[in-house]
PDB file of N, CA and C in Angstrom:
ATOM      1  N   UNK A   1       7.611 -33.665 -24.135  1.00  0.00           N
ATOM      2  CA  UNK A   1       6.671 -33.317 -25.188  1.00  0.00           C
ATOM      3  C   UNK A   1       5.746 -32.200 -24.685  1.00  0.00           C
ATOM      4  N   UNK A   2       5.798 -31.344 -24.961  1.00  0.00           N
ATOM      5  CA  UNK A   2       4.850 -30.249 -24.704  1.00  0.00           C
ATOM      6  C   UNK A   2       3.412 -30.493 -25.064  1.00  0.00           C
ATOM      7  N   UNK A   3       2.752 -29.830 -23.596  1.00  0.00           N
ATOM      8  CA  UNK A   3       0.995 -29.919 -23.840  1.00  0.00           C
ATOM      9  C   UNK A   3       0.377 -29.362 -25.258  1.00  0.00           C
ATOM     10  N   UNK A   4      -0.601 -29.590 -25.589  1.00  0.00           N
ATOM     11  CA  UNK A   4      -1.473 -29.132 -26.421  1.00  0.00           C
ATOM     12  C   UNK A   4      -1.679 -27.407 -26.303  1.00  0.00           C
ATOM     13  N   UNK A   5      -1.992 -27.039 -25.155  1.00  0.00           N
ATOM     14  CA  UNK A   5      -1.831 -25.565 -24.916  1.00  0.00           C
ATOM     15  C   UNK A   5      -0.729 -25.248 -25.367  1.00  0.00           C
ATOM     16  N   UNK A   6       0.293 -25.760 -24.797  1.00  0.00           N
ATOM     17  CA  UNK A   6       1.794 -25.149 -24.917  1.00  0.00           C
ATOM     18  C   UNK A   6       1.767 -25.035 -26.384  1.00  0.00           C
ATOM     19  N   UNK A   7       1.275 -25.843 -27.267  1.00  0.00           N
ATOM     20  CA  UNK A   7       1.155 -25.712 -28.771  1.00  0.00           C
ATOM     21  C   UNK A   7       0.470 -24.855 -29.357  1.00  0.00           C
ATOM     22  N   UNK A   8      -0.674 -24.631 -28.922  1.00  0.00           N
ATOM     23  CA  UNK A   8      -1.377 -23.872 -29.014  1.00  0.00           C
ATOM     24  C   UNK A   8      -0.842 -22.606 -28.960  1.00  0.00           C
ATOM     25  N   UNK A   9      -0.201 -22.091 -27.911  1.00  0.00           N
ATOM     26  CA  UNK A   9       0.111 -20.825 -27.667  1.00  0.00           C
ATOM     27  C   UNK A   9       1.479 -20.722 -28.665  1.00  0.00           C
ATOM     28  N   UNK A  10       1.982 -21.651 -28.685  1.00  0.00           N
ATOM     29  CA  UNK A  10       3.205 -21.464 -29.582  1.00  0.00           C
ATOM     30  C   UNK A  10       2.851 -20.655 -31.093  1.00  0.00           C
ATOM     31  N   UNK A  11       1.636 -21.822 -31.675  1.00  0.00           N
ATOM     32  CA  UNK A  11       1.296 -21.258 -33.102  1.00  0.00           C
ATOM     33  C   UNK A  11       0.900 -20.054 -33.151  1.00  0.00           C
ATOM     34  N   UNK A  12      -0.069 -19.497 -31.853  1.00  0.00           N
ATOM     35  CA  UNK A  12      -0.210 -18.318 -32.058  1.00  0.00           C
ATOM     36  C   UNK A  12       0.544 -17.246 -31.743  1.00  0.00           C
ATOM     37  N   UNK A  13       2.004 -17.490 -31.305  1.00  0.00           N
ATOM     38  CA  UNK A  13       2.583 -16.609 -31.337  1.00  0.00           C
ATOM     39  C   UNK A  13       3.414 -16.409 -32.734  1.00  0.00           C
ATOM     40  N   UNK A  14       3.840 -17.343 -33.570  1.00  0.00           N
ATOM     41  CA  UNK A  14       4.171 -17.885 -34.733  1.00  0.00           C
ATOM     42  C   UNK A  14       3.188 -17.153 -35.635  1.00  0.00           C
ATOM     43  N   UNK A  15       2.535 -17.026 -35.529  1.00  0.00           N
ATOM     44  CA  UNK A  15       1.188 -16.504 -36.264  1.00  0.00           C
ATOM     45  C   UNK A  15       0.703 -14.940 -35.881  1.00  0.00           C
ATOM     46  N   UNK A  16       1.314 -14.060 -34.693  1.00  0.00           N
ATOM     47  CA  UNK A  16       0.651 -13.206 -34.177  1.00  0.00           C
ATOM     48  C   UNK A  16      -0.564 -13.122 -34.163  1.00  0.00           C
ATOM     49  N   UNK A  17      -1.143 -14.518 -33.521  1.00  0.00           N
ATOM     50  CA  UNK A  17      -2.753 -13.921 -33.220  1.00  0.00           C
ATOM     51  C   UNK A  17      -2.605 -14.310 -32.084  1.00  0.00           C
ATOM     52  N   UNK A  18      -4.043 -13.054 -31.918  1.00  0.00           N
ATOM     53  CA  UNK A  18      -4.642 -13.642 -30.090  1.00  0.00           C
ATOM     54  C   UNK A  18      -5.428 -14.608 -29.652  1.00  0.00           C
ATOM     55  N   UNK A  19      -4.908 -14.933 -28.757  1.00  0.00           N
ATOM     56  CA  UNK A  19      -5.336 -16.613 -27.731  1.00  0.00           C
ATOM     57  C   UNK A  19      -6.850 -15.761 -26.832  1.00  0.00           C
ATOM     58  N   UNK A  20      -7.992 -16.659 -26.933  1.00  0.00           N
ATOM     59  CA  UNK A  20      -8.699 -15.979 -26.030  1.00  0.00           C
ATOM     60  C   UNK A  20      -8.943 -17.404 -25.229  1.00  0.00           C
ATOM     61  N   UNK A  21      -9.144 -17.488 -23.798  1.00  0.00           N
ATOM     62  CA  UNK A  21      -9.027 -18.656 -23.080  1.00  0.00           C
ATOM     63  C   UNK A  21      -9.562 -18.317 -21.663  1.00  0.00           C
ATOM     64  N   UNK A  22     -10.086 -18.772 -20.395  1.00  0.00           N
ATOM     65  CA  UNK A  22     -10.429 -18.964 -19.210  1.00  0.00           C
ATOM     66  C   UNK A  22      -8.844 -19.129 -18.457  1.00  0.00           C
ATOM     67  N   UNK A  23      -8.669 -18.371 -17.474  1.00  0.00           N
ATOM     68  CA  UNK A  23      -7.511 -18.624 -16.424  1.00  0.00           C
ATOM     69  C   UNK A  23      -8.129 -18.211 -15.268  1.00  0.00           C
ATOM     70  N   UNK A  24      -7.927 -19.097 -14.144  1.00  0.00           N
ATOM     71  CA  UNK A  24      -8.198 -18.256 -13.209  1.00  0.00           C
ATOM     72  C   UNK A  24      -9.394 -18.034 -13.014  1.00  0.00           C
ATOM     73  N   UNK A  25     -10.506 -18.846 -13.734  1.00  0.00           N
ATOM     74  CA  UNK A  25     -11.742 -18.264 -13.538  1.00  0.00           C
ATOM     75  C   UNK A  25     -12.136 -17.636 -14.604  1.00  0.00           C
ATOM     76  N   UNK A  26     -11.633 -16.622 -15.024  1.00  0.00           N
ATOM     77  CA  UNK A  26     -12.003 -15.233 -15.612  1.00  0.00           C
ATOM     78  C   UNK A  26     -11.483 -15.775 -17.068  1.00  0.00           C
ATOM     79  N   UNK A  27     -12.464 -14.930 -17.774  1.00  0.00           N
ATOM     80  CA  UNK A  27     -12.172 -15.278 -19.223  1.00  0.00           C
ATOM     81  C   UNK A  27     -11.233 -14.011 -19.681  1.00  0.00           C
ATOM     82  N   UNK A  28     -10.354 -14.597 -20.642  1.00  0.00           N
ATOM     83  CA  UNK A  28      -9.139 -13.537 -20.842  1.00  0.00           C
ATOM     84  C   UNK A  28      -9.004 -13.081 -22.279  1.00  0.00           C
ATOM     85  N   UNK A  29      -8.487 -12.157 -22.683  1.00  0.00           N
ATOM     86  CA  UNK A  29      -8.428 -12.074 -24.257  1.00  0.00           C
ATOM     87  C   UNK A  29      -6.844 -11.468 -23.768  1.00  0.00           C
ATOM     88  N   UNK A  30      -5.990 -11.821 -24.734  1.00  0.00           N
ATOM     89  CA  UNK A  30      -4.504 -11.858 -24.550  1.00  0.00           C
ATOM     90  C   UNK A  30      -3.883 -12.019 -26.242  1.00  0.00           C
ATOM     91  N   UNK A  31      -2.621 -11.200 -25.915  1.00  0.00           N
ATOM     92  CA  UNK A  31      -1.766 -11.951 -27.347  1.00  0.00           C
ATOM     93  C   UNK A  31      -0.222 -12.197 -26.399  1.00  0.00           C
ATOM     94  N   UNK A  32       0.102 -13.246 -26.493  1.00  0.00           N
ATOM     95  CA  UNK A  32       1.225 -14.116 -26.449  1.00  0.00           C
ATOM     96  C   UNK A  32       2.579 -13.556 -26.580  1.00  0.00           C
ATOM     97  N   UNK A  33       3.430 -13.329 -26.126  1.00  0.00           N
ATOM     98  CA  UNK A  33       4.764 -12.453 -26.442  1.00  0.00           C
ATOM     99  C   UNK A  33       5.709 -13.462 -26.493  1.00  0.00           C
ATOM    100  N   UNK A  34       5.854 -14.430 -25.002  1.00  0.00           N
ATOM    101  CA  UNK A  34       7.226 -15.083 -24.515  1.00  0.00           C
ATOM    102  C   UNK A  34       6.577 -16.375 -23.823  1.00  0.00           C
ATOM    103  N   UNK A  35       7.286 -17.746 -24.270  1.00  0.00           N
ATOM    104  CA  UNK A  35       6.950 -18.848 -24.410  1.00  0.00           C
ATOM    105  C   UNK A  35       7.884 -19.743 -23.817  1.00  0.00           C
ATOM    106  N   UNK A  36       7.790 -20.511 -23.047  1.00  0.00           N
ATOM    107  CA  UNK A  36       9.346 -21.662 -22.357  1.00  0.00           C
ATOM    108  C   UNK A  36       8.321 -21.971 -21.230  1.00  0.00           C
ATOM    109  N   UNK A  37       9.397 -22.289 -19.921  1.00  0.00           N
ATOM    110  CA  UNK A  37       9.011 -22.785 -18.738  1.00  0.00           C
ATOM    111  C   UNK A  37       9.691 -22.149 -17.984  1.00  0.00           C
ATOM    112  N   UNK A  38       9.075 -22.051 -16.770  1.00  0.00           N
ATOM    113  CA  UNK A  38       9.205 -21.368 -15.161  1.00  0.00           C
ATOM    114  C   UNK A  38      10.582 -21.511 -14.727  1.00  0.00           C
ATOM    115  N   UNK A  39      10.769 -21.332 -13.659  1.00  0.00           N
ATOM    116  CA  UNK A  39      11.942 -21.762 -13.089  1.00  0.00           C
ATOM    117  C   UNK A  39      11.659 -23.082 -12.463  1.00  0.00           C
ATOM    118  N   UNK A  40       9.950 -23.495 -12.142  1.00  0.00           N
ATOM    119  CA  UNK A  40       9.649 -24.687 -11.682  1.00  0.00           C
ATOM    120  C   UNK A  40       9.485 -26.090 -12.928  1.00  0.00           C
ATOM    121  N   UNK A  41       9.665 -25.423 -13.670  1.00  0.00           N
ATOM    122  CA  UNK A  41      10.140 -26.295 -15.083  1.00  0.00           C
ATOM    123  C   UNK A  41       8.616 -26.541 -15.707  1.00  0.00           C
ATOM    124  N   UNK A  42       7.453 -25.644 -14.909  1.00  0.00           N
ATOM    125  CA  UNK A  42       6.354 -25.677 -15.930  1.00  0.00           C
ATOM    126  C   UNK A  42       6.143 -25.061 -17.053  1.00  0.00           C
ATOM    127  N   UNK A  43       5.471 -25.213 -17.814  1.00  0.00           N
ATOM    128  CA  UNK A  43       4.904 -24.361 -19.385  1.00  0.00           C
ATOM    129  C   UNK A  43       4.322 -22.618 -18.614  1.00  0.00           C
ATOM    130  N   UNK A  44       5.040 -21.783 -19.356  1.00  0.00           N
ATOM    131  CA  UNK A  44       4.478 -20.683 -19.032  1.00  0.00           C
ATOM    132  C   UNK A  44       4.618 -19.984 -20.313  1.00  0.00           C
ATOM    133  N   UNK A  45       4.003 -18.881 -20.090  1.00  0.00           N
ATOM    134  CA  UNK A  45       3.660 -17.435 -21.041  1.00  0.00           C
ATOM    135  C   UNK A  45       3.601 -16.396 -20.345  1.00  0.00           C
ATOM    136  N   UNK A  46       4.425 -14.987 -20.840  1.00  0.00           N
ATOM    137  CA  UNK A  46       3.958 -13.989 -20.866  1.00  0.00           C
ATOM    138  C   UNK A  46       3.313 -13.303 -21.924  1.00  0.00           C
ATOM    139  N   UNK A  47       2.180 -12.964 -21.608  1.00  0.00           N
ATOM    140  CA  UNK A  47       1.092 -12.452 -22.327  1.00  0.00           C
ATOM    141  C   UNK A  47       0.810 -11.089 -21.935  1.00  0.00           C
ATOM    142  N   UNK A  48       0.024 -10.299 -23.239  1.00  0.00           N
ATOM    143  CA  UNK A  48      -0.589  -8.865 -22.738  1.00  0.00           C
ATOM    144  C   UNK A  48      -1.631  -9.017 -22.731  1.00  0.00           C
ATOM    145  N   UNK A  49      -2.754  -8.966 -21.666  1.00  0.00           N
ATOM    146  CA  UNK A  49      -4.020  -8.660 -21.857  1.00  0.00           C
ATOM    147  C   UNK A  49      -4.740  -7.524 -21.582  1.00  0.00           C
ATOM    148  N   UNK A  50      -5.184  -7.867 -22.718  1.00  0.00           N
ATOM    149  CA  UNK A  50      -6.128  -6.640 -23.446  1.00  0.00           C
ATOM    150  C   UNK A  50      -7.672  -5.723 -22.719  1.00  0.00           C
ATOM    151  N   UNK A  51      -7.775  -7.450 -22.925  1.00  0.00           N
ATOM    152  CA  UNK A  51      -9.398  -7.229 -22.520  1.00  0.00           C
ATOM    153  C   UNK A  51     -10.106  -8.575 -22.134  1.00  0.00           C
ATOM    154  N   UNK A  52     -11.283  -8.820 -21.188  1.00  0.00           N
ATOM    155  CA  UNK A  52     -11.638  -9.849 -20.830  1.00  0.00           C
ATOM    156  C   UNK A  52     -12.076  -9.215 -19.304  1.00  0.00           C
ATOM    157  N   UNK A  53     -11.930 -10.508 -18.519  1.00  0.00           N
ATOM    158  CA  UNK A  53     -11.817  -9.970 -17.026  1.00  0.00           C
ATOM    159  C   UNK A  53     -10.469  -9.836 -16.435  1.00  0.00           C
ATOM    160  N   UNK A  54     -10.947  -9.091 -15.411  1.00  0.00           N
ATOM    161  CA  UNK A  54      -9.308  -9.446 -14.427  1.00  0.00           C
ATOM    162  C   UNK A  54      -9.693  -8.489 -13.022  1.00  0.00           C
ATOM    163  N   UNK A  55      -8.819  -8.937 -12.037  1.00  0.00           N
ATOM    164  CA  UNK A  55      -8.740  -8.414 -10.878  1.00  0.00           C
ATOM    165  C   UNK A  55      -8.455  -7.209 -11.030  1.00  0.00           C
ATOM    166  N   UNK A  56      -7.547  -6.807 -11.891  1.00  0.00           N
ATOM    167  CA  UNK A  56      -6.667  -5.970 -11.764  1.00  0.00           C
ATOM    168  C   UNK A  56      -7.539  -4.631 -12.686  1.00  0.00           C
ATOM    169  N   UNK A  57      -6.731  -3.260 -13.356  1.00  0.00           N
ATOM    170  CA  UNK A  57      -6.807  -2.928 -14.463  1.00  0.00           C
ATOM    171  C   UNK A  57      -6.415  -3.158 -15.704  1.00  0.00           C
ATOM    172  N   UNK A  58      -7.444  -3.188 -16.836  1.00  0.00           N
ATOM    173  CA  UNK A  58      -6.302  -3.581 -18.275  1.00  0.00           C
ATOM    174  C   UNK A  58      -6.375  -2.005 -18.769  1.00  0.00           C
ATOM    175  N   UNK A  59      -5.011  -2.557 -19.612  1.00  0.00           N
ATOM    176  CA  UNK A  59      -4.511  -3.613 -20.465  1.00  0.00           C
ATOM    177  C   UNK A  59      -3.488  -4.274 -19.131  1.00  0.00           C
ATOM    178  N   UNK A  60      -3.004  -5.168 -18.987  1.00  0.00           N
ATOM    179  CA  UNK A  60      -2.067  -5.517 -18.240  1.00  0.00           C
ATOM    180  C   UNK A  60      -0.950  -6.662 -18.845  1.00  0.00           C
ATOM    181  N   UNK A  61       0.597  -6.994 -18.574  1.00  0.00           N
ATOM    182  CA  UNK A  61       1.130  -7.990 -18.561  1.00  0.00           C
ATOM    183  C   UNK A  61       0.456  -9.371 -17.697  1.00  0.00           C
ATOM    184  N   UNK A  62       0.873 -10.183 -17.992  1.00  0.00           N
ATOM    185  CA  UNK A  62       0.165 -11.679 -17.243  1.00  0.00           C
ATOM    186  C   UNK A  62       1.133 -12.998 -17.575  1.00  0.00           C
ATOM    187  N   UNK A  63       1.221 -13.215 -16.616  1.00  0.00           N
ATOM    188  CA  UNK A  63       2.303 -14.558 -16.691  1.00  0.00           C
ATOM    189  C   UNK A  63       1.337 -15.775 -16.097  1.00  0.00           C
ATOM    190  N   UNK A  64       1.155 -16.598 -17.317  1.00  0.00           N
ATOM    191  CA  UNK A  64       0.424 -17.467 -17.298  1.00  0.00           C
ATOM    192  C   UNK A  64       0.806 -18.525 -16.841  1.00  0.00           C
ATOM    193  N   UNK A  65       0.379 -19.812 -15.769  1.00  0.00           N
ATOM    194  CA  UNK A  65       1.119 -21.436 -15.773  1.00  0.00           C
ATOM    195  C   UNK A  65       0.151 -22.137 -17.168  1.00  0.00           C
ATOM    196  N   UNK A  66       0.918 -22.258 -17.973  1.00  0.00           N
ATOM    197  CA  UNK A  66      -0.443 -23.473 -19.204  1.00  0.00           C
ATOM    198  C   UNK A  66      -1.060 -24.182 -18.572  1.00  0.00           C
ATOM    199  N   UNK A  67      -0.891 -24.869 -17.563  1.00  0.00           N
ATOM    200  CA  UNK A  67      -1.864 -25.774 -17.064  1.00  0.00           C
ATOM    201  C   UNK A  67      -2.535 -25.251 -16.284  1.00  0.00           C
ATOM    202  N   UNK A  68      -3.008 -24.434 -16.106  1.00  0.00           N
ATOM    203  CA  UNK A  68      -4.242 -23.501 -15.787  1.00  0.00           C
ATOM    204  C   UNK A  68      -4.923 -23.150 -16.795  1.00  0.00           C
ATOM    205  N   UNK A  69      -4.822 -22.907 -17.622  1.00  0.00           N
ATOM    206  CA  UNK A  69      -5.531 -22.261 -18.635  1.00  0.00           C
ATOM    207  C   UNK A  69      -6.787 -23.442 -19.225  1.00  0.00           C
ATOM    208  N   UNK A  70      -7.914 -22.950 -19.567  1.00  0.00           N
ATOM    209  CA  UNK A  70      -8.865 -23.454 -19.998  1.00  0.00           C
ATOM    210  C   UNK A  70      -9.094 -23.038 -21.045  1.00  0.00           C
ATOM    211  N   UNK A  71     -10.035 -23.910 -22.149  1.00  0.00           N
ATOM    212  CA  UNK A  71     -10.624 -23.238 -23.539  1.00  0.00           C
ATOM    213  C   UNK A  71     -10.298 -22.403 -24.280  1.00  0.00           C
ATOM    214  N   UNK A  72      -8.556 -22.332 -24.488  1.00  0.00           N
ATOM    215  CA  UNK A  72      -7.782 -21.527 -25.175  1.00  0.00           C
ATOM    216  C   UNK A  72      -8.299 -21.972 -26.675  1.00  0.00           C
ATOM    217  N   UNK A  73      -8.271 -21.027 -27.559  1.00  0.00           N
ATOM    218  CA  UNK A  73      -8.391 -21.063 -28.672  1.00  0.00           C
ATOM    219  C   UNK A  73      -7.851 -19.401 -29.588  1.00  0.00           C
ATOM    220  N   UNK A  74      -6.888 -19.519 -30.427  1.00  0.00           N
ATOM    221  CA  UNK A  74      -6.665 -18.724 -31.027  1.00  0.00           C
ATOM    222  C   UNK A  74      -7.666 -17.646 -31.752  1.00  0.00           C
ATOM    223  N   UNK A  75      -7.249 -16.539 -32.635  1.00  0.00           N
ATOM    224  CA  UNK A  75      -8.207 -15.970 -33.155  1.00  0.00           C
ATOM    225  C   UNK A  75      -7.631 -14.565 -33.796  1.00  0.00           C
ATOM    226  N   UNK A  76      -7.867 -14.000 -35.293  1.00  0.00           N
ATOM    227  CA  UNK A  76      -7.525 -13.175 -35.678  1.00  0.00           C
ATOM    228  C   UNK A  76      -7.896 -11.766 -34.777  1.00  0.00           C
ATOM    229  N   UNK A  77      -6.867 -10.967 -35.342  1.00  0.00           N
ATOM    230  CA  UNK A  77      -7.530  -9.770 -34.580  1.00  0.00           C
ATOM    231  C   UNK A  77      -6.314  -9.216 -34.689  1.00  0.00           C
ATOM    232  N   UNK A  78      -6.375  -7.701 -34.269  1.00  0.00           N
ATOM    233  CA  UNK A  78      -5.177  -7.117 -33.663  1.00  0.00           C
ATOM    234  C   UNK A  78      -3.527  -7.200 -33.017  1.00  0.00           C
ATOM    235  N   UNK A  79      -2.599  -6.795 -33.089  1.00  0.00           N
ATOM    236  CA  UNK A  79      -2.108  -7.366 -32.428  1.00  0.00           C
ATOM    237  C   UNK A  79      -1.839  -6.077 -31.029  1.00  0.00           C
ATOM    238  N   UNK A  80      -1.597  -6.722 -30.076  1.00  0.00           N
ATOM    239  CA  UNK A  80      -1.588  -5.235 -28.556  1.00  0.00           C
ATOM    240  C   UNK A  80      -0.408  -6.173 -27.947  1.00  0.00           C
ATOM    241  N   UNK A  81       0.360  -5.041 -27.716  1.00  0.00           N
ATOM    242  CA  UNK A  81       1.654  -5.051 -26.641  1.00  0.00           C
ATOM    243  C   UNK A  81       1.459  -4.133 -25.452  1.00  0.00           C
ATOM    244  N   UNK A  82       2.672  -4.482 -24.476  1.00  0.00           N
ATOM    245  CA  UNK A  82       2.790  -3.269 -23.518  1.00  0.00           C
ATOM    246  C   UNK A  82       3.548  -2.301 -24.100  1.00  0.00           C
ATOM    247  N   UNK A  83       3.616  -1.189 -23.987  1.00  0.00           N
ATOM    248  CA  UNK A  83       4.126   0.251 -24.138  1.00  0.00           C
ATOM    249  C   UNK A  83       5.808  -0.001 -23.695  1.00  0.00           C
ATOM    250  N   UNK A  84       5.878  -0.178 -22.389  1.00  0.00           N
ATOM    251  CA  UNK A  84       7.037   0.167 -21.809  1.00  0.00           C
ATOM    252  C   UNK A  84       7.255  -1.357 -21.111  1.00  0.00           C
ATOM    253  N   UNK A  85       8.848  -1.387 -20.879  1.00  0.00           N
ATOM    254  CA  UNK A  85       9.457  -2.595 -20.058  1.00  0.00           C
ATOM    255  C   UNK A  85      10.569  -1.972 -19.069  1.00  0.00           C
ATOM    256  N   UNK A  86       9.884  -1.437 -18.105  1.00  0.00           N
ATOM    257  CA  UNK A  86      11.012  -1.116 -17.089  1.00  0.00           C
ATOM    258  C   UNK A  86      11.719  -1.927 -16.287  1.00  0.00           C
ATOM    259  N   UNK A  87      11.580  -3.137 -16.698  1.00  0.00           N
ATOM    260  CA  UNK A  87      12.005  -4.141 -15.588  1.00  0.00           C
ATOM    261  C   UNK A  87      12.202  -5.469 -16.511  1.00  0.00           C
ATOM    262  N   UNK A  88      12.902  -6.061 -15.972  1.00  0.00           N
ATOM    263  CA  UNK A  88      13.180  -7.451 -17.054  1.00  0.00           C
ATOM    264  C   UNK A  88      12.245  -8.712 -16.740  1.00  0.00           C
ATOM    265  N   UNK A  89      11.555  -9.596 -17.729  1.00  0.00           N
ATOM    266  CA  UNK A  89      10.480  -9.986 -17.137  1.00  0.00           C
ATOM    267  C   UNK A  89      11.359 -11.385 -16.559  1.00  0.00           C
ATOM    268  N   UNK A  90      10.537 -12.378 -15.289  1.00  0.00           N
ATOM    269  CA  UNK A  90      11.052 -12.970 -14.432  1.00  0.00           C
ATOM    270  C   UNK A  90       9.778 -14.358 -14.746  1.00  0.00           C
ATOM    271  N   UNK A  91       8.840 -14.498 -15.687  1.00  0.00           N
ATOM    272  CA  UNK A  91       7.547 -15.316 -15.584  1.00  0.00           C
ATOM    273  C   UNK A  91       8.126 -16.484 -16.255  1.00  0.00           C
ATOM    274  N   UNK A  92       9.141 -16.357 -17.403  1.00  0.00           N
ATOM    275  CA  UNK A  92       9.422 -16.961 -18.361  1.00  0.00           C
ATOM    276  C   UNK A  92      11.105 -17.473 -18.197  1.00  0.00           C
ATOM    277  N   UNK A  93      11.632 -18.279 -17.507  1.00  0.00           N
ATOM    278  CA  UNK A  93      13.071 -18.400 -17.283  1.00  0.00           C
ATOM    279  C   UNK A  93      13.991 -19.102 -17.977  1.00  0.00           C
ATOM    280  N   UNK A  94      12.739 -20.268 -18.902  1.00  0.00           N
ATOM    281  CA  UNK A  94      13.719 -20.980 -20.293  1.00  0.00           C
ATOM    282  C   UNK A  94      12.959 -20.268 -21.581  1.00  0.00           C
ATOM    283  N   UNK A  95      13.304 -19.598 -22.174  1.00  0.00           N
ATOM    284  CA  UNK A  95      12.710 -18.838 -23.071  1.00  0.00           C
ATOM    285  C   UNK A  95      12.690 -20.294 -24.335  1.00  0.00           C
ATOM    286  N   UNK A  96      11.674 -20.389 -24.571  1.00  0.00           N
ATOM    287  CA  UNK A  96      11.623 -21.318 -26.439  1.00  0.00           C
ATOM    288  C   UNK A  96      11.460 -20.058 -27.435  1.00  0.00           C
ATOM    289  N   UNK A  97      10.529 -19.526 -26.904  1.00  0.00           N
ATOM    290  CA  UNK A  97       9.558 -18.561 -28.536  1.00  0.00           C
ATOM    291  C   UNK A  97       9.430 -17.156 -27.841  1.00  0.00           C
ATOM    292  N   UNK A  98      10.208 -15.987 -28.530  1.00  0.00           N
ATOM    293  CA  UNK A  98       9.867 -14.560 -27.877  1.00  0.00           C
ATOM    294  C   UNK A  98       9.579 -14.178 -29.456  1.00  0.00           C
ATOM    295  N   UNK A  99       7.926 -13.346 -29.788  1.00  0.00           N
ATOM    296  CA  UNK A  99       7.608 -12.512 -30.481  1.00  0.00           C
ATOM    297  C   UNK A  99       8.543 -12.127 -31.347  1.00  0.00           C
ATOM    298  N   UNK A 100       9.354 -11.065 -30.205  1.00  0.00           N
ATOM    299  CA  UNK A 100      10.513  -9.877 -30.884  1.00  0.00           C
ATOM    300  C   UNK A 100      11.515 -10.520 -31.183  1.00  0.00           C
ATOM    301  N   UNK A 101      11.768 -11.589 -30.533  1.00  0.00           N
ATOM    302  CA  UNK A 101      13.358 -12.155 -31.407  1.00  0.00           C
ATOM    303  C   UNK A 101      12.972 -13.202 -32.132  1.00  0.00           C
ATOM    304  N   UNK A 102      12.236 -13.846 -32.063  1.00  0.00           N
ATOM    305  CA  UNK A 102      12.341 -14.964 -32.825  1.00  0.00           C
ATOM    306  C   UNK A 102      11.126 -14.860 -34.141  1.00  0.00           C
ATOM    307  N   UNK A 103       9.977 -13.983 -33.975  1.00  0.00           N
ATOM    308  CA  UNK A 103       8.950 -13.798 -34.947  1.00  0.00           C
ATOM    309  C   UNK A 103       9.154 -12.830 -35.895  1.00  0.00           C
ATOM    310  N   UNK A 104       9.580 -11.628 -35.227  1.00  0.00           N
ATOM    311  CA  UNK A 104       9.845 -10.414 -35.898  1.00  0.00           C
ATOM    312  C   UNK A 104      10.867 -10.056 -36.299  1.00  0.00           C
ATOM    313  N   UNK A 105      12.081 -10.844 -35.515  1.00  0.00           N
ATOM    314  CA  UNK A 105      13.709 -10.372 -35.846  1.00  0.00           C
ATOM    315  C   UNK A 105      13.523  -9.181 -36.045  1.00  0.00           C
ATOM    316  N   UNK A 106      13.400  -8.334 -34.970  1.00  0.00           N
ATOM    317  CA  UNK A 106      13.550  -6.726 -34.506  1.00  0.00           C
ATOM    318  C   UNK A 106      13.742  -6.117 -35.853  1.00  0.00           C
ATOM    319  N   UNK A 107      12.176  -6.463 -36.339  1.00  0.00           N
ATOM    320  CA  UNK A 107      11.887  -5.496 -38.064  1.00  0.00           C
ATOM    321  C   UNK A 107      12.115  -4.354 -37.506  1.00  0.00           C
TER     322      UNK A 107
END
């Protein structure tokens, strides 16, 4: 049975809205792309984030564990992707829910 997050993130990808939530500390603003579990058989996401904090620079990709994530809550807005995919992503290894194939059927 999948967590509450894991639900969470599901609808909002179902929905194209963005998840804004705590990971890591840092508060994140993200929209949801690709949905399943790890290769360690946990709940994961790849997400784009936008804006929020981060170590890094944004906008960035982010491969989330759900059970890290704190005070996720959905929210209208925009929707933001990455630009380019030079590489095949590796965060997400049982795919349930991808955006582009399963939300959009490559309109």
């Amino acid at each position: 049975m999948p967590s509450s997050t894991y639900t969470l993130f599901r609808n909002a990808i179902l929905a194209e809205q963005q998840v804004v939530c705590t990971y890591e500390g840092r508060h994140r603003e993200l929209c949801p792309h690709i949905l399943g579990t790890n290769k360690r058989g946990e709940e994961a996401v790849l997400a784009w984030q936008f804006a929020g904090e981060s170590s890094g620079k944004l906008p960035q990709w982010r491969c989330l564990r759900l059970a890290e994530v704190r005070n996720a809550r959905p929210r209208n807005g925009p929707w933001h992707e990455g630009g380019s995919h030079r590489t095949s992503q590796t965060c997400v290894s049982d795919i349930d829910l991808d955006v582009n194939i399963h939300v959009r059927k490559l309109r």
